[in-house]
N, C-alpha and C. Protein backbone atom coordinates (compact mmCIF):
# COMPACT_ATOMS: atom_id res chain seq x y z
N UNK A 1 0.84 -1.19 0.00
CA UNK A 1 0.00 0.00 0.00
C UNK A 1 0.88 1.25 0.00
N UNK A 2 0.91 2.36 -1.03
CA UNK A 2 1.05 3.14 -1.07
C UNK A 2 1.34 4.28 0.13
N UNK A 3 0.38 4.53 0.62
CA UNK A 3 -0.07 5.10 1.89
C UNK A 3 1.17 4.65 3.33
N UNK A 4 1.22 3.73 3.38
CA UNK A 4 1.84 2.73 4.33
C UNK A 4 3.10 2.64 4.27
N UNK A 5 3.84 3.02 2.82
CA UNK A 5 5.18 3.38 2.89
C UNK A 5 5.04 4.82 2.59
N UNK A 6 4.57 5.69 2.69
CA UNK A 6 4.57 7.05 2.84
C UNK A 6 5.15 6.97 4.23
N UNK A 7 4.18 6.83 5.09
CA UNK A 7 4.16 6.87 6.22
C UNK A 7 5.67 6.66 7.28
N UNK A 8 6.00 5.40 6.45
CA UNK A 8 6.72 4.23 6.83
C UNK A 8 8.46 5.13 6.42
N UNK A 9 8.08 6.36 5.51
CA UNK A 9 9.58 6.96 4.74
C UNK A 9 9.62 8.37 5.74
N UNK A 10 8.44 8.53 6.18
CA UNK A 10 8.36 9.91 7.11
C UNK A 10 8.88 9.46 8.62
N UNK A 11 8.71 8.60 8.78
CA UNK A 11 8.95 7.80 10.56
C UNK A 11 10.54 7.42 10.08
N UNK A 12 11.01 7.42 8.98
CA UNK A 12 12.32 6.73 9.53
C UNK A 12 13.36 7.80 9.58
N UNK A 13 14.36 7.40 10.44
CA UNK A 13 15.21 8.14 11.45
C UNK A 13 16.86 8.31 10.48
N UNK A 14 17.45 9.04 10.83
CA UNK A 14 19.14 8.72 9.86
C UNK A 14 19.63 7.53 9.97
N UNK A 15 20.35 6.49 9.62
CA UNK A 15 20.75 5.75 10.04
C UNK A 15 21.78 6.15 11.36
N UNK A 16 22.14 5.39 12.23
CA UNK A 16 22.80 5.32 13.24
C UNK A 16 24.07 5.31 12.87
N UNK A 17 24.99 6.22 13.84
CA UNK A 17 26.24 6.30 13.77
C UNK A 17 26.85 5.28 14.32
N UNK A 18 28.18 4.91 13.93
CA UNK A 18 29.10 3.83 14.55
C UNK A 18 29.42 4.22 15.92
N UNK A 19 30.34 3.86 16.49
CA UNK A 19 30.95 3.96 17.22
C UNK A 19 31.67 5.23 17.37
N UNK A 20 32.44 4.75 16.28
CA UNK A 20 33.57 5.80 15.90
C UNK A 20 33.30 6.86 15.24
N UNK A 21 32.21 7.25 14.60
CA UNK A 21 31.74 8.15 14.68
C UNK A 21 30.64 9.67 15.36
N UNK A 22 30.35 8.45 16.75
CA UNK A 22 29.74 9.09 17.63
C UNK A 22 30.52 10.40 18.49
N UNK A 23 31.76 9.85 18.85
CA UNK A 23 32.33 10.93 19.70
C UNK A 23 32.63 12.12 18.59
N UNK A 24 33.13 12.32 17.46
CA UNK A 24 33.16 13.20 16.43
C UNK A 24 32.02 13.96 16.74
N UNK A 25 30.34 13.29 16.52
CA UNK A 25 29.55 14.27 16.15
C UNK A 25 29.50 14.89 17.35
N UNK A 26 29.44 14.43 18.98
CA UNK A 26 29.50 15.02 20.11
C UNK A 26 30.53 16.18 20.14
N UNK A 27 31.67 15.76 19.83
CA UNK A 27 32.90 17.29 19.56
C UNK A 27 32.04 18.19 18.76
N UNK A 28 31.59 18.02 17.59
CA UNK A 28 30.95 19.09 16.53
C UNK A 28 29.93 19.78 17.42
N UNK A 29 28.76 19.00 18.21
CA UNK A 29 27.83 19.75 18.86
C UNK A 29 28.28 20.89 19.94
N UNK A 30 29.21 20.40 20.73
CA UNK A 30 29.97 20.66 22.05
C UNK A 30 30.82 22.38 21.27
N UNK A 31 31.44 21.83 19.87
CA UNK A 31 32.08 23.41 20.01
C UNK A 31 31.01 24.49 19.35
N UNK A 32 29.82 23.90 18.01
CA UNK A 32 28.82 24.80 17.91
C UNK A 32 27.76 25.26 19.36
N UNK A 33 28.24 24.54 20.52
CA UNK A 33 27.61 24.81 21.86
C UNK A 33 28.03 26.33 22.15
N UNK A 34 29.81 26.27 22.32
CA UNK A 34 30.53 27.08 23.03
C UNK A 34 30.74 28.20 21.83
N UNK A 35 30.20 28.22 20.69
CA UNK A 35 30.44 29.69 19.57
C UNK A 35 29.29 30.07 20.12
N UNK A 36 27.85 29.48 19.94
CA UNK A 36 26.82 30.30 20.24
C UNK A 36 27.10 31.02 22.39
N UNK A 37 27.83 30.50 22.88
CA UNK A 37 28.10 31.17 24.51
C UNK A 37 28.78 32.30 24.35
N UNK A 38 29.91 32.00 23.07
CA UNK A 38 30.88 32.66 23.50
C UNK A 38 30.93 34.62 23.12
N UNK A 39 29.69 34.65 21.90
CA UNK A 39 29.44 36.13 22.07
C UNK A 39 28.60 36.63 23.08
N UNK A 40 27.47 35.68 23.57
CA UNK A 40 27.01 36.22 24.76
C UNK A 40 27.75 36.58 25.75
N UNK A 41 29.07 35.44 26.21
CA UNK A 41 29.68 36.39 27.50
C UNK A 41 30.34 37.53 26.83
N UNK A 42 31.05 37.61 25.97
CA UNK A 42 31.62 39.00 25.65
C UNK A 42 30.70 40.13 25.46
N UNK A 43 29.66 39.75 25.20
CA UNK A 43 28.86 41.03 25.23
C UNK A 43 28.57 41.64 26.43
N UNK A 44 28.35 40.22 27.76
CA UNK A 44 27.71 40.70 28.88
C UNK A 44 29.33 41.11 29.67
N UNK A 45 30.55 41.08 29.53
CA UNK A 45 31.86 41.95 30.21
C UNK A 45 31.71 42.69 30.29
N UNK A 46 30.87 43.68 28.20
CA UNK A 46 31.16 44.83 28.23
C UNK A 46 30.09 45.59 28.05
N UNK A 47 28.89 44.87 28.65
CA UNK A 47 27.87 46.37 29.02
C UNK A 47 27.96 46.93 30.41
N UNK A 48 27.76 47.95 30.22
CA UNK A 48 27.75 49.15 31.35
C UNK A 48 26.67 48.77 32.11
N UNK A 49 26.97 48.70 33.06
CA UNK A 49 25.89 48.40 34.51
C UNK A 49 25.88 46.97 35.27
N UNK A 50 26.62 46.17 34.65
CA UNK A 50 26.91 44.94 34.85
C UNK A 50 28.04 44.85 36.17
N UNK A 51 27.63 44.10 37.63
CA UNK A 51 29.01 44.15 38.46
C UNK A 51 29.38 42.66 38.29
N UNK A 52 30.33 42.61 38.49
CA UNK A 52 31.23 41.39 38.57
C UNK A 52 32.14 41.43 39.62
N UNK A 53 32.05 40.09 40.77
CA UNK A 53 33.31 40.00 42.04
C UNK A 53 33.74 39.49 41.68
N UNK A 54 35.54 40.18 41.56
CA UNK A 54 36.12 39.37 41.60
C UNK A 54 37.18 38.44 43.08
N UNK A 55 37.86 37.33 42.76
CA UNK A 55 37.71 36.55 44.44
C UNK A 55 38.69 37.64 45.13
N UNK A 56 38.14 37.36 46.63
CA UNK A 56 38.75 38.27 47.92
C UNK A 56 37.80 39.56 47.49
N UNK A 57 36.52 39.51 47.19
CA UNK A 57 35.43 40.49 47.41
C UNK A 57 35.33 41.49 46.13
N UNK A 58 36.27 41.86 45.58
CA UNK A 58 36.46 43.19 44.74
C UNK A 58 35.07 43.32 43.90
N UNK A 59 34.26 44.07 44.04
CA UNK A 59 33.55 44.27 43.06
C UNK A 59 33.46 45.67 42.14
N UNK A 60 33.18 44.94 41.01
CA UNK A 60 33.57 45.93 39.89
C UNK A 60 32.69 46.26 39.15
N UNK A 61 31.85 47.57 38.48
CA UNK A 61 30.78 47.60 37.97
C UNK A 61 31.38 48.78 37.08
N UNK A 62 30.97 48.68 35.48
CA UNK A 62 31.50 49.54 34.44
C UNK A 62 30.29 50.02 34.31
N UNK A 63 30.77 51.61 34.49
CA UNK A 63 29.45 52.81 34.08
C UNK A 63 29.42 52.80 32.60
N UNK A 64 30.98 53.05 32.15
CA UNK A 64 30.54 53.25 30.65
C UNK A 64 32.22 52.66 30.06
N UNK A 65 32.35 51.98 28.98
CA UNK A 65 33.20 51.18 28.31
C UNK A 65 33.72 52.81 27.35
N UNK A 66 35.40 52.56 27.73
CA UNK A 66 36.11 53.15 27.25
C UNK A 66 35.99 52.45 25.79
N UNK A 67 36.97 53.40 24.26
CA UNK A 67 37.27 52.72 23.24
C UNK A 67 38.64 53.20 23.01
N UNK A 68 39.35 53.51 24.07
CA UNK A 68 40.86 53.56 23.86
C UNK A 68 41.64 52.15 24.01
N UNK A 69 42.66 52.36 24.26
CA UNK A 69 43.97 51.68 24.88
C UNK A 69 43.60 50.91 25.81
N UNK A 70 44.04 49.69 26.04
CA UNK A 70 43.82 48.96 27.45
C UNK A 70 44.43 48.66 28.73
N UNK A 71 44.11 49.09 29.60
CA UNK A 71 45.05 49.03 31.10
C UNK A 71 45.31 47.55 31.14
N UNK A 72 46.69 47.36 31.39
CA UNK A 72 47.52 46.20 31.35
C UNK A 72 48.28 46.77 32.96
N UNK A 73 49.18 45.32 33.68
CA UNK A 73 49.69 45.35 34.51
C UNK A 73 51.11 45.88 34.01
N UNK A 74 52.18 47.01 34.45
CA UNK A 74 52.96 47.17 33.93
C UNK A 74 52.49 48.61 33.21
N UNK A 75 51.82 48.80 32.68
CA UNK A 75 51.62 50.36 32.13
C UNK A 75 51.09 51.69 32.98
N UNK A 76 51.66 52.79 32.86
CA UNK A 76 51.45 54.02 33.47
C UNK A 76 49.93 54.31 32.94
N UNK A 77 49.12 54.32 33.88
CA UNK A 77 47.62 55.06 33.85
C UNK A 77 47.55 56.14 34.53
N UNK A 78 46.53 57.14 33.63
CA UNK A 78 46.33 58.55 34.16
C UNK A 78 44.86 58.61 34.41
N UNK A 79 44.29 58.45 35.88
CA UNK A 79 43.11 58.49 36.34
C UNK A 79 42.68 59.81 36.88
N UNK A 80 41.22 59.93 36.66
CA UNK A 80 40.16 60.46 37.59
C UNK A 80 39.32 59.75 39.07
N UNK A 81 39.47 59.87 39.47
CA UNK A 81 38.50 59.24 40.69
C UNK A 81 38.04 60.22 41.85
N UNK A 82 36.84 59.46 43.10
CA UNK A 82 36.53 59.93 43.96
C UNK A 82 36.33 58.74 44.54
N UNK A 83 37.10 58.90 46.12
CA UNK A 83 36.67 58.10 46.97
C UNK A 83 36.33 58.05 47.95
N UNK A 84 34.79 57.35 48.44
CA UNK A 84 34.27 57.10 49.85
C UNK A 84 34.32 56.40 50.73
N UNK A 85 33.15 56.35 51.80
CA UNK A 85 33.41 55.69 52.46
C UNK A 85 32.04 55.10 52.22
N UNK A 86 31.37 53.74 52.86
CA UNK A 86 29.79 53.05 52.74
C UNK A 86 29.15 54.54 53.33
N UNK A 87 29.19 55.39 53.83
CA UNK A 87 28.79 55.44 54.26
C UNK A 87 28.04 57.20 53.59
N UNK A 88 29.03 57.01 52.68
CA UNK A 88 28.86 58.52 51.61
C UNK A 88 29.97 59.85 51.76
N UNK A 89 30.70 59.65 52.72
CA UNK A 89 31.28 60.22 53.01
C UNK A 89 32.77 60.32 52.31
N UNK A 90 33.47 61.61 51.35
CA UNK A 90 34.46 61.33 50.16
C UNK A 90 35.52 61.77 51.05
N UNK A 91 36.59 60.77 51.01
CA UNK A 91 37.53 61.37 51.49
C UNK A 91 38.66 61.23 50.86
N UNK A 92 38.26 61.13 49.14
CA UNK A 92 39.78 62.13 48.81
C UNK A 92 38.96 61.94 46.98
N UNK A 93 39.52 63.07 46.87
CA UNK A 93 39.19 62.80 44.71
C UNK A 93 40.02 63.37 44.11
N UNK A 94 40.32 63.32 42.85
CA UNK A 94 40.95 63.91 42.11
C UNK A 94 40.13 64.36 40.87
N UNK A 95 39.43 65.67 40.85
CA UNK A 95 38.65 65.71 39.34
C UNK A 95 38.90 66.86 38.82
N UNK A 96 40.86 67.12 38.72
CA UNK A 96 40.66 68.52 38.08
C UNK A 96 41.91 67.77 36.96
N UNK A 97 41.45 67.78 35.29
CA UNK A 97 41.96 67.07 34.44
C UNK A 97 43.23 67.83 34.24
N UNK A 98 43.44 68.78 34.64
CA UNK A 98 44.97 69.28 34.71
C UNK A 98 46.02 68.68 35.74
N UNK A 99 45.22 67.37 36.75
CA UNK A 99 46.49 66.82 37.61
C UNK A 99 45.93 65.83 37.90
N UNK A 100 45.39 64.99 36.72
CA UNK A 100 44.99 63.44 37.28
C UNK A 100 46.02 62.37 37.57
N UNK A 101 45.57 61.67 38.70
CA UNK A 101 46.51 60.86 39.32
C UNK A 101 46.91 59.43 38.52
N UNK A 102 48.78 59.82 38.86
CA UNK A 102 49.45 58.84 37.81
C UNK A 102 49.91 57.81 38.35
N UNK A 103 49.87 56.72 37.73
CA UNK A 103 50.46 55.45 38.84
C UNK A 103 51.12 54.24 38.12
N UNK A 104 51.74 53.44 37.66
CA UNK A 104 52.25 52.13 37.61
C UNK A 104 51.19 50.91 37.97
N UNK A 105 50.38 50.44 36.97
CA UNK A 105 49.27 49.42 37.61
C UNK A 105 49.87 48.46 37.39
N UNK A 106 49.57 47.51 38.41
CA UNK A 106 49.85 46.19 39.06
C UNK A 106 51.51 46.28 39.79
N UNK A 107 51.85 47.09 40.33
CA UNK A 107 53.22 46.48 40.58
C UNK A 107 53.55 46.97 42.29
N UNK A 108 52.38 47.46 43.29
CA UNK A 108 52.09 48.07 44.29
C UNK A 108 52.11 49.09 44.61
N UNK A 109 52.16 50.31 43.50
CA UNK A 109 52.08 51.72 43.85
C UNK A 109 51.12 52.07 44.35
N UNK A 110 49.70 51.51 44.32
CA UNK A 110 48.59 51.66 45.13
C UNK A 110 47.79 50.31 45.50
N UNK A 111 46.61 50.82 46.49
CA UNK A 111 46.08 49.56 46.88
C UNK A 111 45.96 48.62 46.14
N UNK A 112 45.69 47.29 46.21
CA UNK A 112 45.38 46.32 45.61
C UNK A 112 43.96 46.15 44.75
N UNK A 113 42.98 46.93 45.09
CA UNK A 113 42.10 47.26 45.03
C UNK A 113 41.92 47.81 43.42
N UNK A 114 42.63 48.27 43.74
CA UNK A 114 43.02 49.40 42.60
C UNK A 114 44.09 48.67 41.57
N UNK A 115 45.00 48.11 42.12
CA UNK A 115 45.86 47.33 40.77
C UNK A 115 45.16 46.07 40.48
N UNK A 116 43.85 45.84 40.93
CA UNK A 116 42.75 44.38 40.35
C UNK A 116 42.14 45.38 39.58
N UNK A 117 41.74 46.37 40.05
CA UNK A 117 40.33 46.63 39.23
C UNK A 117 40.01 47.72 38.03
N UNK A 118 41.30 48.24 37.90
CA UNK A 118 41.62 49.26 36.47
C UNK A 118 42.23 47.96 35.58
N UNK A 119 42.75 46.75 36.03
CA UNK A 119 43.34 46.13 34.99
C UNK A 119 42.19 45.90 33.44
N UNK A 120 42.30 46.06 32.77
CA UNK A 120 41.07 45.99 31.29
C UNK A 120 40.46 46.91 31.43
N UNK A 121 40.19 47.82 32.05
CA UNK A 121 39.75 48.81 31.68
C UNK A 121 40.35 49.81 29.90
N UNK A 122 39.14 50.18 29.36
CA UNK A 122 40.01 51.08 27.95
C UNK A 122 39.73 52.75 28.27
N UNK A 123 40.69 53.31 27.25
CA UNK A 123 40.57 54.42 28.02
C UNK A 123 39.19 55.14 27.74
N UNK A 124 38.94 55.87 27.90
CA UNK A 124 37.73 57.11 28.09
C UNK A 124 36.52 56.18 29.47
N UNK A 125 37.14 54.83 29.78
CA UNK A 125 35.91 54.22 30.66
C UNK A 125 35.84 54.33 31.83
N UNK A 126 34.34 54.40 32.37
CA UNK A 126 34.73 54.96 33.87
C UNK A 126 34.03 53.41 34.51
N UNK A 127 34.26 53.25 35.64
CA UNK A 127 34.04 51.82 36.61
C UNK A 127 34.10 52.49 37.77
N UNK A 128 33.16 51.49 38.67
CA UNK A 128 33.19 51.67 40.47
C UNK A 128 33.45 50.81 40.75
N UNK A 129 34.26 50.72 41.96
CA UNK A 129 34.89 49.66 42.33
C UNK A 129 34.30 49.52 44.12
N UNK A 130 34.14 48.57 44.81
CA UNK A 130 33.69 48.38 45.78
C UNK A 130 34.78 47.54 46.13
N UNK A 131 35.68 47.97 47.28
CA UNK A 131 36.74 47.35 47.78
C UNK A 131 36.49 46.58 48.65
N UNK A 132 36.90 45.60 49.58
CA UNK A 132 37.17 45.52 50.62
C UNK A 132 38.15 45.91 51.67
N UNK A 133 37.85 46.12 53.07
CA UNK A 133 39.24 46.23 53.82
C UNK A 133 40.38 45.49 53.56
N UNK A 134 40.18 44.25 53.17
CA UNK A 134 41.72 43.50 52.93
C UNK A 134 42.14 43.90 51.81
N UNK A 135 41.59 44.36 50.84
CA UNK A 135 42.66 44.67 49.68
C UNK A 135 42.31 46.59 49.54
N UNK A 136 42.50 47.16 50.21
CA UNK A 136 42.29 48.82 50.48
C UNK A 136 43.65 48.60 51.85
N UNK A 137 42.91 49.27 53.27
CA UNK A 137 44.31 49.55 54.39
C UNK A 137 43.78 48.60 55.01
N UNK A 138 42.87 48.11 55.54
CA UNK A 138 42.86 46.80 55.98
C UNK A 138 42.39 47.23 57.64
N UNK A 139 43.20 46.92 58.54
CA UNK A 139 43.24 46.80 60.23
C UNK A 139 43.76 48.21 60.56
N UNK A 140 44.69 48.93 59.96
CA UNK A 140 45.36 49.85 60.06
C UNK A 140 44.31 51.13 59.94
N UNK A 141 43.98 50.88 58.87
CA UNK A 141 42.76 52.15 58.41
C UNK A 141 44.19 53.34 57.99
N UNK A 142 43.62 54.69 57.41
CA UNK A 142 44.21 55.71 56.54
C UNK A 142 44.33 56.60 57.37
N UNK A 143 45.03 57.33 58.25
CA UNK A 143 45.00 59.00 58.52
C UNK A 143 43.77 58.62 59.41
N UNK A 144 43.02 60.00 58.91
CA UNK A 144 42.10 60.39 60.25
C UNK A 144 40.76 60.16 59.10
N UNK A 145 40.55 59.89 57.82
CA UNK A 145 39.91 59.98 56.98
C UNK A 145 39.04 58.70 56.60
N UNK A 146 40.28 57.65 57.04
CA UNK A 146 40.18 56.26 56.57
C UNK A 146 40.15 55.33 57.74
N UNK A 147 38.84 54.78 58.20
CA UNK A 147 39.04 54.02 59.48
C UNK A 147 39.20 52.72 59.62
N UNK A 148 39.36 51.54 60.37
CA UNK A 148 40.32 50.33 60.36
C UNK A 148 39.14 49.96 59.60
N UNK A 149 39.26 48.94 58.99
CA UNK A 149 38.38 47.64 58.42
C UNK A 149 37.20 48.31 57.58
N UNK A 150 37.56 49.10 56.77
CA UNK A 150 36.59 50.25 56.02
C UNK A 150 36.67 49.54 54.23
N UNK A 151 35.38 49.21 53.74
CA UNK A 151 35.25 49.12 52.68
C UNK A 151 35.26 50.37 51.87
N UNK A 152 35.94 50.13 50.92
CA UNK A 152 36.07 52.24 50.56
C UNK A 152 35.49 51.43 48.74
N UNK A 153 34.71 52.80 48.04
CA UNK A 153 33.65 52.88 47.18
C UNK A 153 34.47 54.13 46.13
N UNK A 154 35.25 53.64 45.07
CA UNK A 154 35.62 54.29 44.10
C UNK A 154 35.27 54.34 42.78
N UNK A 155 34.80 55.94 42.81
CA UNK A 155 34.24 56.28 40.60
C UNK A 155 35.67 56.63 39.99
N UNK A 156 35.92 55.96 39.28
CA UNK A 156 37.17 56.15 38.50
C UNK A 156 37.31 56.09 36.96
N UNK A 157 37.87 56.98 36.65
CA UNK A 157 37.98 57.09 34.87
C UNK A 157 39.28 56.99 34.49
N UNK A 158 39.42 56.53 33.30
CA UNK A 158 40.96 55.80 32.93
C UNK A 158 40.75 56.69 31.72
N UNK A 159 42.21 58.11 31.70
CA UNK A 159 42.03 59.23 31.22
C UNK A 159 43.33 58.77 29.79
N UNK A 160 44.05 57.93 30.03
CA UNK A 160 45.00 57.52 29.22
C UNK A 160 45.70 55.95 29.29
N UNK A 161 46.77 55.63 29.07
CA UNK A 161 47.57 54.61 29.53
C UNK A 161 48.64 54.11 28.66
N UNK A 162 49.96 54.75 28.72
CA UNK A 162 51.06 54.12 28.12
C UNK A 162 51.57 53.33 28.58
């Protein structure tokens, strides 16, 4: 009957893979898996408003994505910032573009805080950074400004970087 192998040509399946061809098609699925992931996470790094911790607390949230140069460990960056305390209270900034503050990132010229969390940054981008006491002054606390075990809350703009 006609009908009956219609039917009979619509129900049937590919033939079955070997053996040896099974783990192949699993690799093929597995990396068309990780192309379709892999523009989603890059997209979600670099929108603005997004925070990300990184480990030992640091959190990092990009206001707005620079399209300069990229802060690397080892290169001189020329920042803007202001920094608080939780509690709103600023106790120190720099926002006059005739003397933004210059530093050596990653190599301990400033807190730790600060040599984690300008690293990738590009230039014209600004980020807040939410420190913790252990990687800011810690037990010690700052002067009369900065008290022991103080999470300190920095807006910072990455004005250059050779």
């Amino acid at each position: 009957d006609t009908r009956k192998r219609t039917a009979d040509s619509q129900t049937q399946q590919e033939p079955k893979k070997t053996k040896a061809e099974q783990p192949e098609a699993k690799k093929e699925q597995k990396k068309d898996e990780k192309k379709q992931e892999q523009p989603k996470q890059k997209a979600e790094k670099e929108q603005p408003g997004l925070t990300k911790t990184l480990p030992g607390g640091l959190e990092i949230t990009d206001i707005e994505i620079g399209k300069g140069k990229k802060a690397k460990a080892g290169r001189r960056v020329k920042m803007l910032y202001r920094g608080r305390l939780l509690s709103g209270k600023v106790f120190d900034e720099c926002k006059d573009r005739n003397k933004p503050f210059v530093f050596r990132l990653g190599v301990g010229e400033v807190i730790q805080g600060w040599d984690r969390g300008i690293v990738d940054m590009f230039v014209g981008g600004k980020r807040r950074l939410k420190i913790p006491a252990a990687l800011a002054y810690g037990k010690k606390g700052a002067g009369k400004d900065i008290p022991p075990n103080s999470v300190l809350l920095f807006d910072v703009e990455l004005l250059d970087c050779e």
